[in-house]
C-alpha atoms as a PDB file:
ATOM      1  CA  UNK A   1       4.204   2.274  -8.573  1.00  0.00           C
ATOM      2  CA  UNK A   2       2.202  -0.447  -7.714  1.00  0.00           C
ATOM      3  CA  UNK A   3       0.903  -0.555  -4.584  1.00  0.00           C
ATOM      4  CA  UNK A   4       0.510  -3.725  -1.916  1.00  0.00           C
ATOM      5  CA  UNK A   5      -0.792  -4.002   1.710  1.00  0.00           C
ATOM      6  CA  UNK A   6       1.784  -2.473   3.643  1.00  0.00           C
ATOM      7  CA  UNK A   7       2.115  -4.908   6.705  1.00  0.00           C
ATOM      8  CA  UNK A   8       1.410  -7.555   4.594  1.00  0.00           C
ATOM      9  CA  UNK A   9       4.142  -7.121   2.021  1.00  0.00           C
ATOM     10  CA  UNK A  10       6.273  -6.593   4.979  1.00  0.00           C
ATOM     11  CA  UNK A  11       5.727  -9.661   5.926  1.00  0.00           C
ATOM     12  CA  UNK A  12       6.406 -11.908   2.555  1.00  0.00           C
ATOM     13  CA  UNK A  13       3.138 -13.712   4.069  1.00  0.00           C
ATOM     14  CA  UNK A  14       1.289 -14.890   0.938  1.00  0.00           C
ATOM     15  CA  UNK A  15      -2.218 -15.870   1.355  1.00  0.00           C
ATOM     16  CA  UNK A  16      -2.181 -19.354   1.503  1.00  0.00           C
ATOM     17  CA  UNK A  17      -2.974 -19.411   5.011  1.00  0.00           C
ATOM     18  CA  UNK A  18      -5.155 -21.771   6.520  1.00  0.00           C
ATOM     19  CA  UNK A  19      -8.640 -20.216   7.287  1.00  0.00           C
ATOM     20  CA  UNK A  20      -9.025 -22.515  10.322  1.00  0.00           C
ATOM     21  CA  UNK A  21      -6.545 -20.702  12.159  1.00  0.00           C
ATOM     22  CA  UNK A  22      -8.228 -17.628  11.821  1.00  0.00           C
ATOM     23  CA  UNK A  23     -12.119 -16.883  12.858  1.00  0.00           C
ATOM     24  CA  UNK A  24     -14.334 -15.441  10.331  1.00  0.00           C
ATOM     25  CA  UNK A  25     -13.870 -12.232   9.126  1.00  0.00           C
ATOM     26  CA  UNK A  26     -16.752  -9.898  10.275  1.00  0.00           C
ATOM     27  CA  UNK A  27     -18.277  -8.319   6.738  1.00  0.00           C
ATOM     28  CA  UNK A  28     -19.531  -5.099   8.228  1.00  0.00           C
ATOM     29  CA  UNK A  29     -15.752  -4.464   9.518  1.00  0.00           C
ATOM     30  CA  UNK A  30     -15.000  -1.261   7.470  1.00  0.00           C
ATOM     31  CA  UNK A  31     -17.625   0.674   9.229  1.00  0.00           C
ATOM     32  CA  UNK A  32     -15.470   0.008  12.691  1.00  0.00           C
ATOM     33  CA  UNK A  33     -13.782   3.036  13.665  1.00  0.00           C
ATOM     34  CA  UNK A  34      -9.821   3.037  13.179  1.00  0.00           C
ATOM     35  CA  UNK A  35      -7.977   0.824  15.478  1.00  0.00           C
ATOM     36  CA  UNK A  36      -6.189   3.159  18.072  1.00  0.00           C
ATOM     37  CA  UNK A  37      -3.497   1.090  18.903  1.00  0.00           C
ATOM     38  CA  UNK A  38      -0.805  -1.370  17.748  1.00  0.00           C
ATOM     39  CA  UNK A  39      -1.785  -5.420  18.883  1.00  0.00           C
ATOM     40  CA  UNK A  40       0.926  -6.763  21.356  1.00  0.00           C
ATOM     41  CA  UNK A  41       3.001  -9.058  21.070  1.00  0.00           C
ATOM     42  CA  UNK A  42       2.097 -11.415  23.507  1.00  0.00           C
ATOM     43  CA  UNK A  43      -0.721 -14.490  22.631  1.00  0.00           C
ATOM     44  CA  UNK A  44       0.946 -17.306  20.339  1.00  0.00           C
ATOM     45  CA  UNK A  45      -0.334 -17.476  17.057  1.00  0.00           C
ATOM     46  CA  UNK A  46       0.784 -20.658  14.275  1.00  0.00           C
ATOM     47  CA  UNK A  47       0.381 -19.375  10.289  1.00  0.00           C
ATOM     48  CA  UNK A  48       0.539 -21.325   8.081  1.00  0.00           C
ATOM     49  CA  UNK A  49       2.670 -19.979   5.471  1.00  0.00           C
ATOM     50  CA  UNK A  50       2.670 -21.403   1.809  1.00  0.00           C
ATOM     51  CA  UNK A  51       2.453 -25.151   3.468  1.00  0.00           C
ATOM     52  CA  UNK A  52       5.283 -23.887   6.367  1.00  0.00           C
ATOM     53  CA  UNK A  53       3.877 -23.444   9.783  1.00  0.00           C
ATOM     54  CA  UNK A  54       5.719 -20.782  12.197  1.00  0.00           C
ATOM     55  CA  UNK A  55       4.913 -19.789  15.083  1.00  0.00           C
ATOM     56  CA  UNK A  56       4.607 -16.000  16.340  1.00  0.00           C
ATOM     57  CA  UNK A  57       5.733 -16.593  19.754  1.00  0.00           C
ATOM     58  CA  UNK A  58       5.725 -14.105  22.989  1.00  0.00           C
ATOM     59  CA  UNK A  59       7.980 -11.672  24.602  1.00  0.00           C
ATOM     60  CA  UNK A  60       9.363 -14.367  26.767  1.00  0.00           C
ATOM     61  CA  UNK A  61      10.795 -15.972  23.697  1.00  0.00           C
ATOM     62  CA  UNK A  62      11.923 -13.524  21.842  1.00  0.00           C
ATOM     63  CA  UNK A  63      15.564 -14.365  22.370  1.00  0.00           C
ATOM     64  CA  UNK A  64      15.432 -17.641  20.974  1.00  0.00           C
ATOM     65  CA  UNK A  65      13.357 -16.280  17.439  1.00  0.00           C
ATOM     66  CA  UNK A  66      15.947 -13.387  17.014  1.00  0.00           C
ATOM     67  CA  UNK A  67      18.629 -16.179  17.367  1.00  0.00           C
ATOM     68  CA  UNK A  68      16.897 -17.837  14.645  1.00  0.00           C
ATOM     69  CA  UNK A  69      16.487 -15.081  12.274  1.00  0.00           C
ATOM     70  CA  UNK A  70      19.918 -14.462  12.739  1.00  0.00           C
ATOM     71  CA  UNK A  71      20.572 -17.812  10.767  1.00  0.00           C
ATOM     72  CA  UNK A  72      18.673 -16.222   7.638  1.00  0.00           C
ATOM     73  CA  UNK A  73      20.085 -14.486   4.926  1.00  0.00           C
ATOM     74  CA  UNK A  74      17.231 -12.809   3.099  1.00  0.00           C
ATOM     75  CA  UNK A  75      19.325 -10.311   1.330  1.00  0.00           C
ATOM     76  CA  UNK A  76      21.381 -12.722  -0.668  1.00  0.00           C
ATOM     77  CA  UNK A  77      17.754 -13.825  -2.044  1.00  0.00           C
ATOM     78  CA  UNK A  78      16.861 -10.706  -2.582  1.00  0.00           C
ATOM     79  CA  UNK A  79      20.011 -10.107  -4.816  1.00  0.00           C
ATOM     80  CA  UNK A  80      19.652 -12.707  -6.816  1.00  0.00           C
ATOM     81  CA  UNK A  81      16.182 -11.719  -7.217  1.00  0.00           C
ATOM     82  CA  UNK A  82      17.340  -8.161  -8.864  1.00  0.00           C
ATOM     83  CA  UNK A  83      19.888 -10.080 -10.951  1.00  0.00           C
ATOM     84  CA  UNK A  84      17.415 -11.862 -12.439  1.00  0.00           C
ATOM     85  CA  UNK A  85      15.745  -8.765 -13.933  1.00  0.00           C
ATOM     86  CA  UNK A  86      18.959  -6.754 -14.669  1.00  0.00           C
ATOM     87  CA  UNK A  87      18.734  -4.387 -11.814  1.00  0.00           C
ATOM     88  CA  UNK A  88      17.845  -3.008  -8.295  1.00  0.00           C
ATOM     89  CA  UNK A  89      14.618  -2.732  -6.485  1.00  0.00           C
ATOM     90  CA  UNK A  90      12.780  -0.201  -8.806  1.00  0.00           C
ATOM     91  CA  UNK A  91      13.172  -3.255 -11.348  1.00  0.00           C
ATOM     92  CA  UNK A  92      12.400  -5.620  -9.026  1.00  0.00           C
ATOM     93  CA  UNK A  93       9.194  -4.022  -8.636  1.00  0.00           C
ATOM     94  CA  UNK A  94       8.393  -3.203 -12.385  1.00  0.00           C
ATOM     95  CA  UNK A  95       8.968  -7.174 -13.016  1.00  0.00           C
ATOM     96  CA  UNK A  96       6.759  -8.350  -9.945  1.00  0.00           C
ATOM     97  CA  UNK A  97       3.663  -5.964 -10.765  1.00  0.00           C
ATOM     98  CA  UNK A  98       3.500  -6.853 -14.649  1.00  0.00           C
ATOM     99  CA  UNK A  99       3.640 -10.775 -13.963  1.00  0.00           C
ATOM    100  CA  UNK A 100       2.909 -12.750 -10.535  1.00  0.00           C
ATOM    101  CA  UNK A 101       1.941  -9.926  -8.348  1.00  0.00           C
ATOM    102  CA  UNK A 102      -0.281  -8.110 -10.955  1.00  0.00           C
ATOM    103  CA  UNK A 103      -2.812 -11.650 -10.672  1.00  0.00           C
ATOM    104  CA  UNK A 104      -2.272 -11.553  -6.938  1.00  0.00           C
ATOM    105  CA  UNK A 105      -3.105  -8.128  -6.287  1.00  0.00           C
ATOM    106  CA  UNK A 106      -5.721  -7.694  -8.901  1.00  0.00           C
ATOM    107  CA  UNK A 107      -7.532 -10.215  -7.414  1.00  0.00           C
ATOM    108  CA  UNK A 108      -7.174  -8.750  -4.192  1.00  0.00           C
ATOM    109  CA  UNK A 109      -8.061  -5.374  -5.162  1.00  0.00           C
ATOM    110  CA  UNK A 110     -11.214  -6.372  -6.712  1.00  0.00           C
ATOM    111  CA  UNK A 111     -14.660  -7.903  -6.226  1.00  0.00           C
ATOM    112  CA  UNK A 112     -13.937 -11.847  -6.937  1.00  0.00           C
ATOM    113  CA  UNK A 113     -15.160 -14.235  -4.274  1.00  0.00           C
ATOM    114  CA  UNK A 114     -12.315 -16.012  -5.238  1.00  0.00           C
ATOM    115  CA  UNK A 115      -9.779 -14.845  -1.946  1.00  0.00           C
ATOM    116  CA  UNK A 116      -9.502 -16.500   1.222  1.00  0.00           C
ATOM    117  CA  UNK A 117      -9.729 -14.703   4.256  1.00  0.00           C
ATOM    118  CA  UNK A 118      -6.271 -12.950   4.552  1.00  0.00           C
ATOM    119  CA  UNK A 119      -6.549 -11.571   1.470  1.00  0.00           C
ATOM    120  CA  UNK A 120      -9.992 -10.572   2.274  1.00  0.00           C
ATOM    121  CA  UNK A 121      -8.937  -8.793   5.388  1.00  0.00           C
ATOM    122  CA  UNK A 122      -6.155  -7.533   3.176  1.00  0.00           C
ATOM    123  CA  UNK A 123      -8.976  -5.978   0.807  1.00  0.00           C
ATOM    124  CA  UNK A 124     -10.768  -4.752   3.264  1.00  0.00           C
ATOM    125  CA  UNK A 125      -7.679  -2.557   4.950  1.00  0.00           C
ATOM    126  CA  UNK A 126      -6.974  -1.223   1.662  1.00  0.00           C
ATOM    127  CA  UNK A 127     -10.536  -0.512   1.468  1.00  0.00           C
ATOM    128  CA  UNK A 128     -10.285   1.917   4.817  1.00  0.00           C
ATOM    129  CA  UNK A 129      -7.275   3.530   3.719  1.00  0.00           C
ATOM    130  CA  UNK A 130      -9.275   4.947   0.180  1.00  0.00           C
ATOM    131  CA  UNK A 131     -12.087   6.076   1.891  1.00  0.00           C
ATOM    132  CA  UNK A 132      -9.889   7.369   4.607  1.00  0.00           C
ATOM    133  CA  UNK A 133      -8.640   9.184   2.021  1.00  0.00           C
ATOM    134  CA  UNK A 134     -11.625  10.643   0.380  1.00  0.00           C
ATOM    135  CA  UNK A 135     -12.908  11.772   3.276  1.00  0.00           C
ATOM    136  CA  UNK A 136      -9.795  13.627   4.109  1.00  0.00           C
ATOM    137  CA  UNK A 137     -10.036  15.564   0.256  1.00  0.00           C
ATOM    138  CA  UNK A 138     -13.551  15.728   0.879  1.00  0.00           C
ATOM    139  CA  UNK A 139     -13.855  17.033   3.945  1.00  0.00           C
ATOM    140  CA  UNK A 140     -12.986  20.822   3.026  1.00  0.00           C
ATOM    141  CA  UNK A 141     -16.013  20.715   0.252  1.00  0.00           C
ATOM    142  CA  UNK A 142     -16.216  19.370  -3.059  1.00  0.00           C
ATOM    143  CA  UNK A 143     -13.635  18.042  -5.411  1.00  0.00           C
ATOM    144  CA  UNK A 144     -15.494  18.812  -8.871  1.00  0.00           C
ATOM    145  CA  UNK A 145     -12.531  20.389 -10.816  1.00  0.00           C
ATOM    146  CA  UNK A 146      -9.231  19.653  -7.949  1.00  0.00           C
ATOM    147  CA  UNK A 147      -6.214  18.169 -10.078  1.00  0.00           C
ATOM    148  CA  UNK A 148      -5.402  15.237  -8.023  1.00  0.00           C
ATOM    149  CA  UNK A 149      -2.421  12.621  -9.088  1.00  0.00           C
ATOM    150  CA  UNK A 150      -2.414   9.114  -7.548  1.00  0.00           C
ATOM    151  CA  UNK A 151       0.716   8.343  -7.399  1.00  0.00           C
ATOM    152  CA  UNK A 152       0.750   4.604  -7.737  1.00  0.00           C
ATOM    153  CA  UNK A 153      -2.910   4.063  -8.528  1.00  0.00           C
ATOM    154  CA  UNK A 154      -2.335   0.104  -8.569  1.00  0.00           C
ATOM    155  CA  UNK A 155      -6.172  -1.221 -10.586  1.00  0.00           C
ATOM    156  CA  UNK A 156      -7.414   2.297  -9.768  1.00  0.00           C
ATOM    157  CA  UNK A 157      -8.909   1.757  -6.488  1.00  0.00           C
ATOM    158  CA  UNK A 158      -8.492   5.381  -5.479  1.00  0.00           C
ATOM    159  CA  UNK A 159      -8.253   7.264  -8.929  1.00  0.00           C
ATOM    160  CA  UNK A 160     -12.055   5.982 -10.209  1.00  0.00           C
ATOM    161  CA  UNK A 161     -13.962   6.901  -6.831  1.00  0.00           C
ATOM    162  CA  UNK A 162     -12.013  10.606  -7.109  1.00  0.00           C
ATOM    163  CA  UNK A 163     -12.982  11.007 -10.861  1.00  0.00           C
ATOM    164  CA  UNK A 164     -16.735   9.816  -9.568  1.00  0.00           C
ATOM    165  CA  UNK A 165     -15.827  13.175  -6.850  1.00  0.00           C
ATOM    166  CA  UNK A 166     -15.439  15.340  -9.871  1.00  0.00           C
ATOM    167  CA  UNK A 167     -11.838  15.235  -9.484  1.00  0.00           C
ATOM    168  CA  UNK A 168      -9.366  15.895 -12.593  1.00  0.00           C
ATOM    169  CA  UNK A 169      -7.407  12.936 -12.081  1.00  0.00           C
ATOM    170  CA  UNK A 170      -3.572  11.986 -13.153  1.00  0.00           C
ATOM    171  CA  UNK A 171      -3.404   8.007 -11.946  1.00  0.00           C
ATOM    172  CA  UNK A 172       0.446   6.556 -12.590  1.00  0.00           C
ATOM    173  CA  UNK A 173       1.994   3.597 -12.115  1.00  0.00           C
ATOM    174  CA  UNK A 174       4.992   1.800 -12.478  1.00  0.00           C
ATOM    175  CA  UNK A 175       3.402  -1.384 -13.901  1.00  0.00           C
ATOM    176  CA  UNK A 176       2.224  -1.558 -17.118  1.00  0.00           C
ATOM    177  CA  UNK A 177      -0.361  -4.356 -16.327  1.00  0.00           C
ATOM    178  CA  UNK A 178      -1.578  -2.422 -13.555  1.00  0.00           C
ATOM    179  CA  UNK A 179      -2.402   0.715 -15.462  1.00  0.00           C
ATOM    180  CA  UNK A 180      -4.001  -1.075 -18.994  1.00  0.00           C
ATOM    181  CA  UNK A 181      -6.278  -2.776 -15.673  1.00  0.00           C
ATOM    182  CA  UNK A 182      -6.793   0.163 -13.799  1.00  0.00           C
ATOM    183  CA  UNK A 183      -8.096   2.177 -17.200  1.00  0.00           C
ATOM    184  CA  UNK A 184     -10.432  -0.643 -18.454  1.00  0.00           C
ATOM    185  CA  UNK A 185     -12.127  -0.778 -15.003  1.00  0.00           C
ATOM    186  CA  UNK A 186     -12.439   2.838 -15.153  1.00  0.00           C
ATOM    187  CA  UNK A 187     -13.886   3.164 -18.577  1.00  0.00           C
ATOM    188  CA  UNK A 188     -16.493   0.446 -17.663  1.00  0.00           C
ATOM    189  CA  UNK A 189     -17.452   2.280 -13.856  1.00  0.00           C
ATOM    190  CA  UNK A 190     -17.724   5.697 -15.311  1.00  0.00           C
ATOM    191  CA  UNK A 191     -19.583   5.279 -18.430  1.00  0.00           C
ATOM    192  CA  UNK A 192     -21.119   1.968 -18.150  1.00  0.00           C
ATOM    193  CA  UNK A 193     -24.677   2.748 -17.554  1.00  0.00           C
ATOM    194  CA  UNK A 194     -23.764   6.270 -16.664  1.00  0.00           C
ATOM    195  CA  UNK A 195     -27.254   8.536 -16.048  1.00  0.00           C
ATOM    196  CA  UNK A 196     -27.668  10.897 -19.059  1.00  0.00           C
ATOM    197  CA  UNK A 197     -29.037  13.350 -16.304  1.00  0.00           C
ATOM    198  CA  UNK A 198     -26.012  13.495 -14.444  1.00  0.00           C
ATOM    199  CA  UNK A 199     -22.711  15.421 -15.263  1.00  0.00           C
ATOM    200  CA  UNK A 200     -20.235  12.784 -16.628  1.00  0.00           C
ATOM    201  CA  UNK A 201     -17.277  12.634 -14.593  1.00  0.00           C
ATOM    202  CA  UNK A 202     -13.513  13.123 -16.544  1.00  0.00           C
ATOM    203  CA  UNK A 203     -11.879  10.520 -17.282  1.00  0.00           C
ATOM    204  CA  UNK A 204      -8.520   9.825 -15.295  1.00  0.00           C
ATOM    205  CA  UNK A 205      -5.692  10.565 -17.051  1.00  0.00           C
ATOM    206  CA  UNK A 206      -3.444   7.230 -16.724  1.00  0.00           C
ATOM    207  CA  UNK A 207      -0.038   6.483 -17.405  1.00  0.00           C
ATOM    208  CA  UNK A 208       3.170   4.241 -16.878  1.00  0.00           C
ATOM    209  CA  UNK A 209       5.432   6.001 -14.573  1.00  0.00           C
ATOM    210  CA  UNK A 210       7.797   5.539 -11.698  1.00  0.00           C
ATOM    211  CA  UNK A 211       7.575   8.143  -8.644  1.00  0.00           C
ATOM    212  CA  UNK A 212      11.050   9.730  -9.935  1.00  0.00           C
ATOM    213  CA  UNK A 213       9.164  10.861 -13.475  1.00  0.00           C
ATOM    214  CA  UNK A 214       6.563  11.932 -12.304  1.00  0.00           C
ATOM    215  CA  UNK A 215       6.026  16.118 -13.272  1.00  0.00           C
ATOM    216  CA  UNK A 216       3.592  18.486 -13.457  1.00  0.00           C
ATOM    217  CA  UNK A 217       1.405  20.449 -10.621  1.00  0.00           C
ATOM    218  CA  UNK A 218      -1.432  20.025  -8.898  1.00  0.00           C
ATOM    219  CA  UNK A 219      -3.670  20.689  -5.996  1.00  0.00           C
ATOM    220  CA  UNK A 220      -3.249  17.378  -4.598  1.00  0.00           C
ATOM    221  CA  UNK A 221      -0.641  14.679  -4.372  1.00  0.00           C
ATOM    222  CA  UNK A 222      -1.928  10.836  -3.757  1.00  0.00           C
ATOM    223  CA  UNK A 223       0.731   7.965  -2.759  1.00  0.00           C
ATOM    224  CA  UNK A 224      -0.729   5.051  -1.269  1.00  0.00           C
ATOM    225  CA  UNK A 225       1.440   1.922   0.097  1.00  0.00           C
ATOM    226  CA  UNK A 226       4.033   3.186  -2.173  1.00  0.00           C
ATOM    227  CA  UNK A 227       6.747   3.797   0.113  1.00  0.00           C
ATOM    228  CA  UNK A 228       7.392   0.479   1.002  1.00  0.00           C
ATOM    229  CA  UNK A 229       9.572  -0.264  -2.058  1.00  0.00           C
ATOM    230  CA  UNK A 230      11.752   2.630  -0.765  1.00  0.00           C
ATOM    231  CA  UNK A 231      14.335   2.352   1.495  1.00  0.00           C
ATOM    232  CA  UNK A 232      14.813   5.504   3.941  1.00  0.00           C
ATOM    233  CA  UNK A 233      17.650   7.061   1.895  1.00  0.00           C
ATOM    234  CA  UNK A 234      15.430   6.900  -1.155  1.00  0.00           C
ATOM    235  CA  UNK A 235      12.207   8.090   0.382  1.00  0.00           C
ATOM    236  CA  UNK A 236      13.260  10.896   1.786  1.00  0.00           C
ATOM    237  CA  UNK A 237      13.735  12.279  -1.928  1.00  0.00           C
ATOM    238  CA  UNK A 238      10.324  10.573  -2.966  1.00  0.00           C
ATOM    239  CA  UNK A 239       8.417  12.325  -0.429  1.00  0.00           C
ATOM    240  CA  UNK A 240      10.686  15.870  -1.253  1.00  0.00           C
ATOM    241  CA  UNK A 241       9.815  15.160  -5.021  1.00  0.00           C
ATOM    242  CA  UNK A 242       6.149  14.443  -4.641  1.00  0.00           C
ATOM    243  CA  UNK A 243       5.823  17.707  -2.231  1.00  0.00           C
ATOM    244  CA  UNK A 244       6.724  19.859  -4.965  1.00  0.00           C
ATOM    245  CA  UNK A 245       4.120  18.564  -6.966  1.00  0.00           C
ATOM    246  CA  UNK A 246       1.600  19.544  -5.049  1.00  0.00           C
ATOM    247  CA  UNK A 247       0.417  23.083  -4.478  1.00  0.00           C
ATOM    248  CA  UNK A 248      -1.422  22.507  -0.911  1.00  0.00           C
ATOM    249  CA  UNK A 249      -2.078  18.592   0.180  1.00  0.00           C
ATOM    250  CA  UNK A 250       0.172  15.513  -0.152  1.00  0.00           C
ATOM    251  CA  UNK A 251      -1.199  12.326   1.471  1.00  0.00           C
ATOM    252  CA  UNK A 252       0.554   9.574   2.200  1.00  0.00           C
ATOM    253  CA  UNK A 253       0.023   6.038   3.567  1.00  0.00           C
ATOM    254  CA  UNK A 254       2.974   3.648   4.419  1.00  0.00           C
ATOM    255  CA  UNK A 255       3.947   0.888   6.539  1.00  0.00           C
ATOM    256  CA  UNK A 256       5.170   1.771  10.107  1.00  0.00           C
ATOM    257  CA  UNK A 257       8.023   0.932  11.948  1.00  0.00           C
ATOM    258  CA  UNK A 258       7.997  -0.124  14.880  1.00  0.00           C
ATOM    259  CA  UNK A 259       9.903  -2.801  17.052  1.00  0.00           C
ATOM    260  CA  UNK A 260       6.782  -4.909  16.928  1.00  0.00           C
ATOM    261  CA  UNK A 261       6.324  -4.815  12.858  1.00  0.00           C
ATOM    262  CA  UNK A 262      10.217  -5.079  12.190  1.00  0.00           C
ATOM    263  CA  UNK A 263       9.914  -8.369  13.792  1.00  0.00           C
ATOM    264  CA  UNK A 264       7.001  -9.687  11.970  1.00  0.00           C
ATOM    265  CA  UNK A 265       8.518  -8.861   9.111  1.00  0.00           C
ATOM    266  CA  UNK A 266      11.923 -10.763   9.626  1.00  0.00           C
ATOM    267  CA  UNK A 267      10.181 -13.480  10.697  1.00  0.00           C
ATOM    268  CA  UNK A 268       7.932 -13.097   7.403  1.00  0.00           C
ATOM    269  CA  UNK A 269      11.588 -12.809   5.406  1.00  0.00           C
ATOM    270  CA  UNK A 270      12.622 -16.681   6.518  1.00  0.00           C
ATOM    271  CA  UNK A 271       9.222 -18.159   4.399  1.00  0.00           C
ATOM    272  CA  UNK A 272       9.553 -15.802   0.938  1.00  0.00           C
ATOM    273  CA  UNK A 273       7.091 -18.112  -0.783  1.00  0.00           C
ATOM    274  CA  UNK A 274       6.905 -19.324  -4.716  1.00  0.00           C
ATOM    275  CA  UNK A 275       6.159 -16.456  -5.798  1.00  0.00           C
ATOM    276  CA  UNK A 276       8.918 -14.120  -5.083  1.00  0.00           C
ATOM    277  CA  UNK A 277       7.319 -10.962  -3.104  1.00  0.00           C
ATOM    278  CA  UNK A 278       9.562  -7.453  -3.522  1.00  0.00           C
ATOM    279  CA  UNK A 279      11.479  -6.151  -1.215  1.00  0.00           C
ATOM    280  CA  UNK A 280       9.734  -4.042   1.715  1.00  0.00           C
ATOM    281  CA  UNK A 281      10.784  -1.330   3.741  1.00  0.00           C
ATOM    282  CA  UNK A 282       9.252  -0.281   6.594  1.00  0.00           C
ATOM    283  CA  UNK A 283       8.896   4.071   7.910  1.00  0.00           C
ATOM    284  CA  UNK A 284       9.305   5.521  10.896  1.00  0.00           C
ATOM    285  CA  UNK A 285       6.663   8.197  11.199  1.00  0.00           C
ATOM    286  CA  UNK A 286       9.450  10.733  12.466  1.00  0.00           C
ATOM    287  CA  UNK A 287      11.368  10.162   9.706  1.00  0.00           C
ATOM    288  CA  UNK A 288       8.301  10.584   7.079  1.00  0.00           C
ATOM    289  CA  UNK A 289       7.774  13.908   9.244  1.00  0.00           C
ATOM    290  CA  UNK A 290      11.369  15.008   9.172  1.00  0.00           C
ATOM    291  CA  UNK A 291      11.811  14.627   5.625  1.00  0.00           C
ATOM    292  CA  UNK A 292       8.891  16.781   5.066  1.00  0.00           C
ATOM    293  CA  UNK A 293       9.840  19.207   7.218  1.00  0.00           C
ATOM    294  CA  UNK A 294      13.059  19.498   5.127  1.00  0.00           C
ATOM    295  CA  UNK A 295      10.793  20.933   1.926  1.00  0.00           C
ATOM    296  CA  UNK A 296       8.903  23.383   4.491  1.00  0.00           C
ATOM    297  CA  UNK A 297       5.566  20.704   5.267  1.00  0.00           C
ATOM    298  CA  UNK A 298       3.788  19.885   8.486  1.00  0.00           C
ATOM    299  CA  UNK A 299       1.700  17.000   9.139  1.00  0.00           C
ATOM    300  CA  UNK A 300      -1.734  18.223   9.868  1.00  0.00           C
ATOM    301  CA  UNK A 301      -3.654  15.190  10.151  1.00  0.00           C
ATOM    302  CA  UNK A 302      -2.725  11.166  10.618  1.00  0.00           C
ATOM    303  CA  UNK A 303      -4.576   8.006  11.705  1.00  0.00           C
ATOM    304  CA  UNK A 304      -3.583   4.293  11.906  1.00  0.00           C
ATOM    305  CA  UNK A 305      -5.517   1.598   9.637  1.00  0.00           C
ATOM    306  CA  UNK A 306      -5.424  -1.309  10.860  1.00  0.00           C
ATOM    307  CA  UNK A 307      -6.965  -4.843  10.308  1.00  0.00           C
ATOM    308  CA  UNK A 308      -5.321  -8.771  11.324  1.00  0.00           C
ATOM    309  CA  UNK A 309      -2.752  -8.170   8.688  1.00  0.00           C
ATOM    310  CA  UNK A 310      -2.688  -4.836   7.488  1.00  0.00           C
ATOM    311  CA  UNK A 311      -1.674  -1.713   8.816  1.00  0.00           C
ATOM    312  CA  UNK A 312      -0.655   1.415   7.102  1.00  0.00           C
ATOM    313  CA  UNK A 313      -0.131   5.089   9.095  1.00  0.00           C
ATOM    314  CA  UNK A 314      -1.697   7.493   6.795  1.00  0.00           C
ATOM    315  CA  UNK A 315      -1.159  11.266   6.877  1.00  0.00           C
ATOM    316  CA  UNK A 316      -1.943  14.473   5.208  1.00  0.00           C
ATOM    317  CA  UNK A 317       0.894  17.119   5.006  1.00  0.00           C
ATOM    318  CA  UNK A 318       0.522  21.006   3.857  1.00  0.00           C
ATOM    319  CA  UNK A 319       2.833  23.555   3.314  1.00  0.00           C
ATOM    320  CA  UNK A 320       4.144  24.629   6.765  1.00  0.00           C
END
């Protein structure tokens, strides 16, 4: 399935904000270390928000917002939304990735100067959380020959730098567009140019799939951002059915909940934007733990990415 920025598809905030309300980006930011801690909730902050401003307003006035989300109704937009595509959130999803959000993310995803500075900062979370990953995989030695699957590879942000590793890679994704994207940008980094010299890495193996068809085994399981389509109910079986496709790691990235996120993220759902974001669902990290623990995993390692408006919890789980 495709993936998106976790916070910031939590949020429905879609990058039309104005860069004079935030300061410039600093370009070496991915070599910071990962942020230890959640921001609080305290300084005001005004967003502009597809030509809406709100304001993100302090604990001392946190009555009067929750009084005002309670005069939303983002669900009933939500269910028209799946009515228009002739089903629930999995089609929601499929629609969203192949048309308006396939441009959005694409462009986010790649190497275009042609993002302002959310979805900079956007690209440059996402950014962390890949080579987050790869140093996790690579960490216990080289991954010449490990199957890996990427479970959502999006444009192949994560399944081209592990084929570059050596890895054997199986890259799926829900979205067609994503997947015919995420192949020609592979086909053009790994052979383009390629040194003679050099062993040629294996081309990843790509194909248009939803988490629930997804079969096979292999050493390692990938699933980046994906959760966030999934309600709780639904990921607990995601995360069981992914764990039995891998024979000893399963990482996984999602978007955490927390008291201080949910509320960013109703106040996100009263601006949805033009362009018709998909549902998002946020994960506590005990329940991502408890459903793992269900299939006989453990969570041996974990870390927090953070940037202004991304932040993902990303662990590594191994048969307990």
């Amino acid at each position: 399935m495709a993936c998106s920025s976790p916070l910031f598809s939590a949020l429905c905030f879609h990058t039309n904000v104005s860069p004079k309300l935030f300061p410039k980006l600093n370009p070496t930011y991915r070599k910071k270390p990962i942020a230890p801690a959640i921001p609080p909730l305290s300084a005001a902050a005004d967003v502009a928000v597809d030509g809406t401003t709100i304001a993100v307003i302090g604990g001392g006035s946190v009555a009067a917002l929750a009084a005002v989300l309670s005069l939303s109704d983002p669900e009933k937009r939500r269910q028209a939304q799946a009515e228009e595509v002739g089903g629930g959130d999995k089609e929601v999803v499929r629609e969203y990735f192949n048309n308006n959000g396939f441009e959005r993310w694409k462009k986010i995803y790649g190497e275009t100067d042609d993002v302002n500075r959310v979805q900079l900062d956007i690209r440059i979370g996402h950014s962390k959380t890949v080579e987050n990953v790869i140093k996790m995989l690579t960490d216990e030695g080289p991954l010449n020959g490990v199957t890996v699957c990427d479970a959502g590879c999006g444009t192949g942000c994560l399944a081209i730098p592990l084929a570059k590793e050596g890895a054997i890679v199986t890259a799926t994704d829900i979205s067609a567009a994503m997947v015919a994207e995420a192949e020609k940008q592979a086909r053009e980094e790994l052979f383009t140019g390629k040194d003679e010299l050099s062993p040629a890495p294996v081309m990843p193996k790509f194909e248009v799939k939803d988490l629930e068809s997804l079969e096979g085994k292999y050493d390692t399981v990938v699933c980046l951002d994906v959760l966030i389509h999934y309600p709780q109910s639904k990921a607990d079986g995601m995360i069981a059915h992914l764990a039995s496709l891998a024979d000893k790691r399963l990482l996984l990235s999602f978007a955490p909940k927390t008291l201080y996120y949910d509320l960013l993220k109703r106040v996100g759902e009263l601006f949805p934007g033009p362009s018709k974001a998909t549902r998002a669902y946020l994960h506590a990290e005990a329940d991502v733990e408890r459903a793992l623990r269900k299939v006989g995993w453990r969570i041996r390692k974990r870390g927090l990415i953070t940037t202004q408006f991304y932040f993902s919890r990303l662990i590594e789980a191994v048969p307990a």
